[in-house]
PDB file of N, CA and C in Angstrom:
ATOM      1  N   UNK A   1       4.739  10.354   1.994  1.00  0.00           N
ATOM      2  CA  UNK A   1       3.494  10.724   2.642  1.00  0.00           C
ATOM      3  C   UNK A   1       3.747  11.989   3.464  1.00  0.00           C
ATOM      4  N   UNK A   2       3.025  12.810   3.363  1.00  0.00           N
ATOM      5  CA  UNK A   2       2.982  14.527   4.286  1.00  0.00           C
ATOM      6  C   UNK A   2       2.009  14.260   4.870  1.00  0.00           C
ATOM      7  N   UNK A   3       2.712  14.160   6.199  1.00  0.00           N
ATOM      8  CA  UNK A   3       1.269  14.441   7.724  1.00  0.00           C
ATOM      9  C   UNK A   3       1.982  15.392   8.183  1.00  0.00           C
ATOM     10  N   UNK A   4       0.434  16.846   8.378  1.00  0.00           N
ATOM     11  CA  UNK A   4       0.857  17.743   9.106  1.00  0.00           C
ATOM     12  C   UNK A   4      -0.187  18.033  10.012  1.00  0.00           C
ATOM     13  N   UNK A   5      -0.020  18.337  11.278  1.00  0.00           N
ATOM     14  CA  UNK A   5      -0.770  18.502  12.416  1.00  0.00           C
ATOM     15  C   UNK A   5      -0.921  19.963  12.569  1.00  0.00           C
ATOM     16  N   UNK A   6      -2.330  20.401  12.146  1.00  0.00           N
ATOM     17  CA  UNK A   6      -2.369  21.885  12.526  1.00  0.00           C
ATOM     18  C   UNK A   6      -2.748  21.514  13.921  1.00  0.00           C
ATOM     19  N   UNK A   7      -2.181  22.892  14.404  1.00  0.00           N
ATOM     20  CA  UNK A   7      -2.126  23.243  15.856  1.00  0.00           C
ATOM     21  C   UNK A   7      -2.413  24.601  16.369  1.00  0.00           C
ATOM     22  N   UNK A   8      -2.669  24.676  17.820  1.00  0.00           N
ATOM     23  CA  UNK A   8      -2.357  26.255  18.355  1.00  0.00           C
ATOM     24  C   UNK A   8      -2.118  26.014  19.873  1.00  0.00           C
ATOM     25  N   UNK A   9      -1.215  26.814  20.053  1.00  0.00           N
ATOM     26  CA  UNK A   9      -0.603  26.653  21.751  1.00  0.00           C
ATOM     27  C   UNK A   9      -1.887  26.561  22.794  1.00  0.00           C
ATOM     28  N   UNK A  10      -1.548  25.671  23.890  1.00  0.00           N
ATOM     29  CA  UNK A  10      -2.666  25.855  24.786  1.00  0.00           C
ATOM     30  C   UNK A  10      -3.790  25.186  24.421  1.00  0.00           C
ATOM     31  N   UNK A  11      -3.643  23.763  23.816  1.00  0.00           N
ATOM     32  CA  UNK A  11      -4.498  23.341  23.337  1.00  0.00           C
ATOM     33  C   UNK A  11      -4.574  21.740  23.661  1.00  0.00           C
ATOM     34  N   UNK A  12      -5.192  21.235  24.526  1.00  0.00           N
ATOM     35  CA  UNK A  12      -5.069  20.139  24.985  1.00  0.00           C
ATOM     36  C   UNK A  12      -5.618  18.830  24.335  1.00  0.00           C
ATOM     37  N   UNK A  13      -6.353  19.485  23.440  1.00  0.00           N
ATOM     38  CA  UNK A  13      -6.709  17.860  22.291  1.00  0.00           C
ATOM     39  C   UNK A  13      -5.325  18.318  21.041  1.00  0.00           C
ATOM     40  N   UNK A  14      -4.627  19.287  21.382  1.00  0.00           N
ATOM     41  CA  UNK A  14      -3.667  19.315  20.208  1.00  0.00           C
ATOM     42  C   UNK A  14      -2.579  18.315  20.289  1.00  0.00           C
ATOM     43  N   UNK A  15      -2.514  18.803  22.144  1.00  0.00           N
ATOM     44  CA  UNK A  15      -1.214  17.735  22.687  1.00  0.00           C
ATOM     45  C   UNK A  15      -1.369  16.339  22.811  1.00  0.00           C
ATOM     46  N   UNK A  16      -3.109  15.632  22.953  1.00  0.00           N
ATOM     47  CA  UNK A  16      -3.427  14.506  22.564  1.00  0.00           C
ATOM     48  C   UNK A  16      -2.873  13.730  21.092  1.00  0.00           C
ATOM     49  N   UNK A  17      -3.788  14.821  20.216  1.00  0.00           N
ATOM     50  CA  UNK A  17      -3.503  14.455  18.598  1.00  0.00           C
ATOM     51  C   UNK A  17      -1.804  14.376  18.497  1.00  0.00           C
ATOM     52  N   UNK A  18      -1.031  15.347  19.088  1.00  0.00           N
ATOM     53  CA  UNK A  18       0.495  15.291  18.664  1.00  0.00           C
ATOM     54  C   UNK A  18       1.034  13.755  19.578  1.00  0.00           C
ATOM     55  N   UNK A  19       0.401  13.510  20.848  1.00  0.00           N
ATOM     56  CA  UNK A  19       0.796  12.207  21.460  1.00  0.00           C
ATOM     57  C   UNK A  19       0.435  10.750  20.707  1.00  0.00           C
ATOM     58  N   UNK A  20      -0.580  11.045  19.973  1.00  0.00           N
ATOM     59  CA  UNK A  20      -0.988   9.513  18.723  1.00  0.00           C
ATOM     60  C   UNK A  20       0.187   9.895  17.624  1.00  0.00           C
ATOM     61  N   UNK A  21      -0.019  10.913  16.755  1.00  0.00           N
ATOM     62  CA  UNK A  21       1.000  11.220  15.977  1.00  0.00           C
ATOM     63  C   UNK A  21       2.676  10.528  16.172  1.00  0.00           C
ATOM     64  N   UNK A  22       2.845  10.609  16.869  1.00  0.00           N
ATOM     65  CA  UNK A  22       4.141  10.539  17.678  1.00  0.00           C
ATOM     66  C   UNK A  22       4.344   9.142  17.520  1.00  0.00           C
ATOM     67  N   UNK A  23       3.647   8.497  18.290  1.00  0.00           N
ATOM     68  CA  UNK A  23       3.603   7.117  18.849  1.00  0.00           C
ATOM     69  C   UNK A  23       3.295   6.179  17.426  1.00  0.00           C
ATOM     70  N   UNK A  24       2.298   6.385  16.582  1.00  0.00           N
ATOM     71  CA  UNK A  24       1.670   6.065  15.019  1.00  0.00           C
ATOM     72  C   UNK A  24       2.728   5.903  14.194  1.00  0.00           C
ATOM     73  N   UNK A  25       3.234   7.511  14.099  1.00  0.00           N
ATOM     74  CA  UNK A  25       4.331   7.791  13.238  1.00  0.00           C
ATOM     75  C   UNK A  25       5.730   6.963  13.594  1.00  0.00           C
ATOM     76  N   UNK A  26       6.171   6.983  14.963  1.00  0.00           N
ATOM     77  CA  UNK A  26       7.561   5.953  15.428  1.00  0.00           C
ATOM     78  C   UNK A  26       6.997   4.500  14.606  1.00  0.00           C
ATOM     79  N   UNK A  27       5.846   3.677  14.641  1.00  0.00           N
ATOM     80  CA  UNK A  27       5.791   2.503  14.762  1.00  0.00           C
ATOM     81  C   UNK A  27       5.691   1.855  13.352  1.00  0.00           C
ATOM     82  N   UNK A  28       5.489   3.396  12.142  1.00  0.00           N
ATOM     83  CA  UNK A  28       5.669   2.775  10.776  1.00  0.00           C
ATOM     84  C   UNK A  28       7.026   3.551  10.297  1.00  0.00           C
ATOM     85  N   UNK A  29       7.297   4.695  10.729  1.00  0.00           N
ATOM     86  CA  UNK A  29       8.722   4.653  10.470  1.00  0.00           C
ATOM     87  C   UNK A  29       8.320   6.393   9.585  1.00  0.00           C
ATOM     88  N   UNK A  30       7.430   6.990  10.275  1.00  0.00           N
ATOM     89  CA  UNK A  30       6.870   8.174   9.549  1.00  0.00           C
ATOM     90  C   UNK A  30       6.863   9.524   9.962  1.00  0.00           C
ATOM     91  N   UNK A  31       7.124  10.859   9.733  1.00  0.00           N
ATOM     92  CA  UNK A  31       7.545  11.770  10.277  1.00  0.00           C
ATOM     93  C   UNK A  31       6.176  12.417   9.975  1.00  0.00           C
ATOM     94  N   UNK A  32       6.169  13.915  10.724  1.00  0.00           N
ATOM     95  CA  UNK A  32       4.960  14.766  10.430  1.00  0.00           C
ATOM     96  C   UNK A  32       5.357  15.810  10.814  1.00  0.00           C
ATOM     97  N   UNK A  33       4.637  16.806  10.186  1.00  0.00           N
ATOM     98  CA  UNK A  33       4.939  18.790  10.273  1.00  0.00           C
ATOM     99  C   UNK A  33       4.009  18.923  11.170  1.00  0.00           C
ATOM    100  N   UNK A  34       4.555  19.995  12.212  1.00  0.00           N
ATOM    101  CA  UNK A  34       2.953  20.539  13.333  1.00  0.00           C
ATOM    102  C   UNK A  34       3.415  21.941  12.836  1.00  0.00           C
ATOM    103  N   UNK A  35       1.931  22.808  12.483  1.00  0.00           N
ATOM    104  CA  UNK A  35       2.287  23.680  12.123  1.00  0.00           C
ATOM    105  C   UNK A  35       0.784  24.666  12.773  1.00  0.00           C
ATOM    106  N   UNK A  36       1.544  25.733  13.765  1.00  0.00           N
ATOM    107  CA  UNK A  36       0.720  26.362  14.307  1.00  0.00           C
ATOM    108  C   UNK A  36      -0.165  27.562  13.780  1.00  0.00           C
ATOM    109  N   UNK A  37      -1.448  27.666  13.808  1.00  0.00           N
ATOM    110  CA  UNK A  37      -2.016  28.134  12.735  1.00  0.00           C
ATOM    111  C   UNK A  37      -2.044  29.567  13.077  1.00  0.00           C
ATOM    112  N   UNK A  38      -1.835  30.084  14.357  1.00  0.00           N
ATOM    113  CA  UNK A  38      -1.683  31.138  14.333  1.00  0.00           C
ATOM    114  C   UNK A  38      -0.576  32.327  13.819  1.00  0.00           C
ATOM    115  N   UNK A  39       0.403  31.583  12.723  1.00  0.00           N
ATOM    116  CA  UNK A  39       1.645  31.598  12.275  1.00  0.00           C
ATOM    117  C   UNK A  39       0.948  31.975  10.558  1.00  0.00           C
ATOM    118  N   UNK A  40      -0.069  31.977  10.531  1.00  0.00           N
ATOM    119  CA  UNK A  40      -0.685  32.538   8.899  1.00  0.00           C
ATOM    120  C   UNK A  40      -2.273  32.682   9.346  1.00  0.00           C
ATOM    121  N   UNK A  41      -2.640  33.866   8.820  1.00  0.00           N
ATOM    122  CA  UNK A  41      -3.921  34.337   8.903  1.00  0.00           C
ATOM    123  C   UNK A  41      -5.094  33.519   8.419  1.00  0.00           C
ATOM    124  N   UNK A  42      -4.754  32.856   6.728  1.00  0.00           N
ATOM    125  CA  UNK A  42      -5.570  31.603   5.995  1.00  0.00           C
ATOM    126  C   UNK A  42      -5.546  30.701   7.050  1.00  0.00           C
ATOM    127  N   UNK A  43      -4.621  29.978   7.334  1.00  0.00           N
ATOM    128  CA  UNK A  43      -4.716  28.278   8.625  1.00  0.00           C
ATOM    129  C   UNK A  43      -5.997  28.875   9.632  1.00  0.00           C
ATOM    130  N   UNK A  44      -5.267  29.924  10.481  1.00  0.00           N
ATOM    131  CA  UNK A  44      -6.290  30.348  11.443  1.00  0.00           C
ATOM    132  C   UNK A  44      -7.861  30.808  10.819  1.00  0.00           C
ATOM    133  N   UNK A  45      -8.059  31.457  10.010  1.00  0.00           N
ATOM    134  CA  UNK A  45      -9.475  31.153   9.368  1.00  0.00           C
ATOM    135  C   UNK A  45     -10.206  30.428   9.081  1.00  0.00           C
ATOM    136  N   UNK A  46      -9.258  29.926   8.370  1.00  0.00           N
ATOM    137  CA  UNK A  46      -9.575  27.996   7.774  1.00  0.00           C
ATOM    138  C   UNK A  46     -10.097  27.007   9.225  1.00  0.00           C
ATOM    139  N   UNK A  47      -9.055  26.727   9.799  1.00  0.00           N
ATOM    140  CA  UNK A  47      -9.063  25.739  11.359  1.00  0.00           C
ATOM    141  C   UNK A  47      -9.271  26.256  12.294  1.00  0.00           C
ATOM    142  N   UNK A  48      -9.945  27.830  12.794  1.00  0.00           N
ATOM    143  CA  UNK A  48      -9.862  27.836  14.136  1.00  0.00           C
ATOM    144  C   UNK A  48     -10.946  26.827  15.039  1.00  0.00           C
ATOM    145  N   UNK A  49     -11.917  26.715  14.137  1.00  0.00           N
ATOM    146  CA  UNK A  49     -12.959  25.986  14.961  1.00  0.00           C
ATOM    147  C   UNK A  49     -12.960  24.629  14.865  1.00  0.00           C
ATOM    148  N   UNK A  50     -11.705  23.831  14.347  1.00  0.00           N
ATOM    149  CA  UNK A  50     -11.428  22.437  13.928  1.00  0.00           C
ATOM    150  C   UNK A  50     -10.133  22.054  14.481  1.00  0.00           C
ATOM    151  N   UNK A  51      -9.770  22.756  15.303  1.00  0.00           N
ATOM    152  CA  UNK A  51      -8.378  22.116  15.889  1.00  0.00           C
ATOM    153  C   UNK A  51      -8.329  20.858  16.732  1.00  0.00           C
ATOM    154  N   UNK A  52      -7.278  20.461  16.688  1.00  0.00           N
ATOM    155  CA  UNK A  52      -6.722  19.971  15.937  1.00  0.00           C
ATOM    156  C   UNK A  52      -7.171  19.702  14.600  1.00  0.00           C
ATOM    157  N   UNK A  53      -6.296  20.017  13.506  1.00  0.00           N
ATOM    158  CA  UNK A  53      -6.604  19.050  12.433  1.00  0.00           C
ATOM    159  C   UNK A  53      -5.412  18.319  11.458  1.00  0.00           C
ATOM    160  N   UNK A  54      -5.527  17.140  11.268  1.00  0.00           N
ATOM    161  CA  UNK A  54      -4.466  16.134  10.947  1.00  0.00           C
ATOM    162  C   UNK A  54      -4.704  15.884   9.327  1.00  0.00           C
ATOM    163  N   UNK A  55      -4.070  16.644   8.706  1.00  0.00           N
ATOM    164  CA  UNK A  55      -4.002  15.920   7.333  1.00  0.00           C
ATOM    165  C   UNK A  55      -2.735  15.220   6.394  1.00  0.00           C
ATOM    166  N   UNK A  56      -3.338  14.279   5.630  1.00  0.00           N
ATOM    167  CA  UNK A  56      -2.141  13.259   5.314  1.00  0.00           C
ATOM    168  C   UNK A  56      -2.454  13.604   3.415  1.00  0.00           C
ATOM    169  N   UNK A  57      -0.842  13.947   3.038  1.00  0.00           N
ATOM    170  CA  UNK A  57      -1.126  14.538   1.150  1.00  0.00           C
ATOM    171  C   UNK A  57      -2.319  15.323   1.486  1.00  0.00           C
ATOM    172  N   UNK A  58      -2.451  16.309   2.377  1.00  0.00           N
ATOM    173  CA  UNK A  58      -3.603  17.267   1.758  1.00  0.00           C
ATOM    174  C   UNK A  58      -4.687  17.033   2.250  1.00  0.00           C
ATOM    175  N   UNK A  59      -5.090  15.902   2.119  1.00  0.00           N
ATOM    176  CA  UNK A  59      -6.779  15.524   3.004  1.00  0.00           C
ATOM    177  C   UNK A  59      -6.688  15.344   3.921  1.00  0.00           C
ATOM    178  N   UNK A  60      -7.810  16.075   4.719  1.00  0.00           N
ATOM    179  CA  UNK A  60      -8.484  15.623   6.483  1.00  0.00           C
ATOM    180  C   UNK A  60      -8.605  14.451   6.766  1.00  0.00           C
ATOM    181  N   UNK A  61      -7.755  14.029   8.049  1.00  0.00           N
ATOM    182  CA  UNK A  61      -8.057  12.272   7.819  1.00  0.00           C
ATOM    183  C   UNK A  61      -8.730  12.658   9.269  1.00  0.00           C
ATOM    184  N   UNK A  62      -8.400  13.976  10.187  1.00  0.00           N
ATOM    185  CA  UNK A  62      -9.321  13.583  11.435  1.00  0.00           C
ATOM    186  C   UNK A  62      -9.143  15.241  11.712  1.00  0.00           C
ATOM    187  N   UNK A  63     -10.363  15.532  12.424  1.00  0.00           N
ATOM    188  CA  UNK A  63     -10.077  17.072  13.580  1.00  0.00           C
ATOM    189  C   UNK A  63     -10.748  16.884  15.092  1.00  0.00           C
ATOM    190  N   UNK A  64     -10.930  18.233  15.642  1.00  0.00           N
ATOM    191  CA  UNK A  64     -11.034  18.428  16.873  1.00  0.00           C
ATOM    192  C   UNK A  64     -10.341  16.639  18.052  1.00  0.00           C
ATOM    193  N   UNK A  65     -11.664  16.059  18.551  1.00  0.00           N
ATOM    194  CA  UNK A  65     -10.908  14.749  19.356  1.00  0.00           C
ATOM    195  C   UNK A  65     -10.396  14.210  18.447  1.00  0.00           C
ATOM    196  N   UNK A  66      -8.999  13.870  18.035  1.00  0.00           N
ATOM    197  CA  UNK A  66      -8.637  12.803  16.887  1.00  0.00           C
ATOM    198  C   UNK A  66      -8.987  11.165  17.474  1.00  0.00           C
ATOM    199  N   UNK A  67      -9.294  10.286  16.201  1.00  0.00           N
ATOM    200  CA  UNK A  67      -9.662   9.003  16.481  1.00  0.00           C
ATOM    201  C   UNK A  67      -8.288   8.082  16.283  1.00  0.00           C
ATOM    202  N   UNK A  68      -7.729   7.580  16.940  1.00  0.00           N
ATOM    203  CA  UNK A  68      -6.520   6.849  16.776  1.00  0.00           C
ATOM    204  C   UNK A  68      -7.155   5.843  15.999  1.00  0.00           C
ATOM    205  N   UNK A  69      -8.150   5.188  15.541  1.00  0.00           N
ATOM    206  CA  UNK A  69      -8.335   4.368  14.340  1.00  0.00           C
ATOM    207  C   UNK A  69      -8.519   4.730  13.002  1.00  0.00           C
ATOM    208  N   UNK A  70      -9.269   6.159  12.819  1.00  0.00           N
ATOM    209  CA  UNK A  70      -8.663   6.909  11.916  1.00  0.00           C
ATOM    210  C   UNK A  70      -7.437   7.249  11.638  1.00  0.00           C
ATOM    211  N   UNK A  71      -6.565   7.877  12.328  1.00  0.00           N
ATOM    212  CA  UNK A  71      -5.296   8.038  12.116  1.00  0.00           C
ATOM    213  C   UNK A  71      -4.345   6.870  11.815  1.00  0.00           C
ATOM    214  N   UNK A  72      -4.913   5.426  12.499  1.00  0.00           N
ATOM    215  CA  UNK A  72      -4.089   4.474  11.765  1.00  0.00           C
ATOM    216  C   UNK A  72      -4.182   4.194  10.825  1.00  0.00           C
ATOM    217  N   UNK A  73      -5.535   3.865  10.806  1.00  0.00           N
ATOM    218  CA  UNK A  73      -5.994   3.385   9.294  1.00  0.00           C
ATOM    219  C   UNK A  73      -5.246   4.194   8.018  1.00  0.00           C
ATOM    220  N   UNK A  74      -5.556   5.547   8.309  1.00  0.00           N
ATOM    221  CA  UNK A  74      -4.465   6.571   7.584  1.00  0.00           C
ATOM    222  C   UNK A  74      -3.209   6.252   7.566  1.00  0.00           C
ATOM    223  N   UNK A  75      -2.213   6.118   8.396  1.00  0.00           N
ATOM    224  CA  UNK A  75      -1.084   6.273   8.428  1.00  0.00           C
ATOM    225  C   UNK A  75      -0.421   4.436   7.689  1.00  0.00           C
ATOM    226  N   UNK A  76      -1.360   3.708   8.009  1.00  0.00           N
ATOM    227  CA  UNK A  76      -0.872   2.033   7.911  1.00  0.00           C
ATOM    228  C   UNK A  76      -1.932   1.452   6.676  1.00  0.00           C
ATOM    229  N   UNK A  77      -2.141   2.354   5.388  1.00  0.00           N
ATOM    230  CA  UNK A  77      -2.360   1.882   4.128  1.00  0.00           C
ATOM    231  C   UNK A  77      -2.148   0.125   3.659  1.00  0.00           C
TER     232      UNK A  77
END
């Protein structure tokens, strides 16, 4: 499974979304990429107005406030 957390510095629902991530990911045994979008011109086009955004294989499972029941539900198939 690929969970990657787009991100951008200075971003306080980012550091939320990365604090569920964290905690989600320890409790099934699952890692995830944070990858800051201001690091490629496409991400930042794509997500600036959706940050956070958390996708798992590719699909949006949550953006901006992330829902920790979304993200479980995601992460605990």
């Amino acid at each position: 499974m690929e969970i990657i957390l787009y991100s951008k510095p200075q971003c306080h629902l980012c550091h939320e979304a990365k604090e569920l991530l964290e905690t989600l990911c320890a409790s099934v045994g699952l890692t995830y990429q944070e990858i800051d979008i201001y690091t490629d011109d496409a991400l930042l086009e794509k997500y600036q107005w959706m940050i956070p955004v958390i996708t798992v294989d590719g699909t949006v499972i949550d953006w901006g406030k992330v829902s920790y029941h979304k993200l479980k539900a995601a992460l605990h198939p």
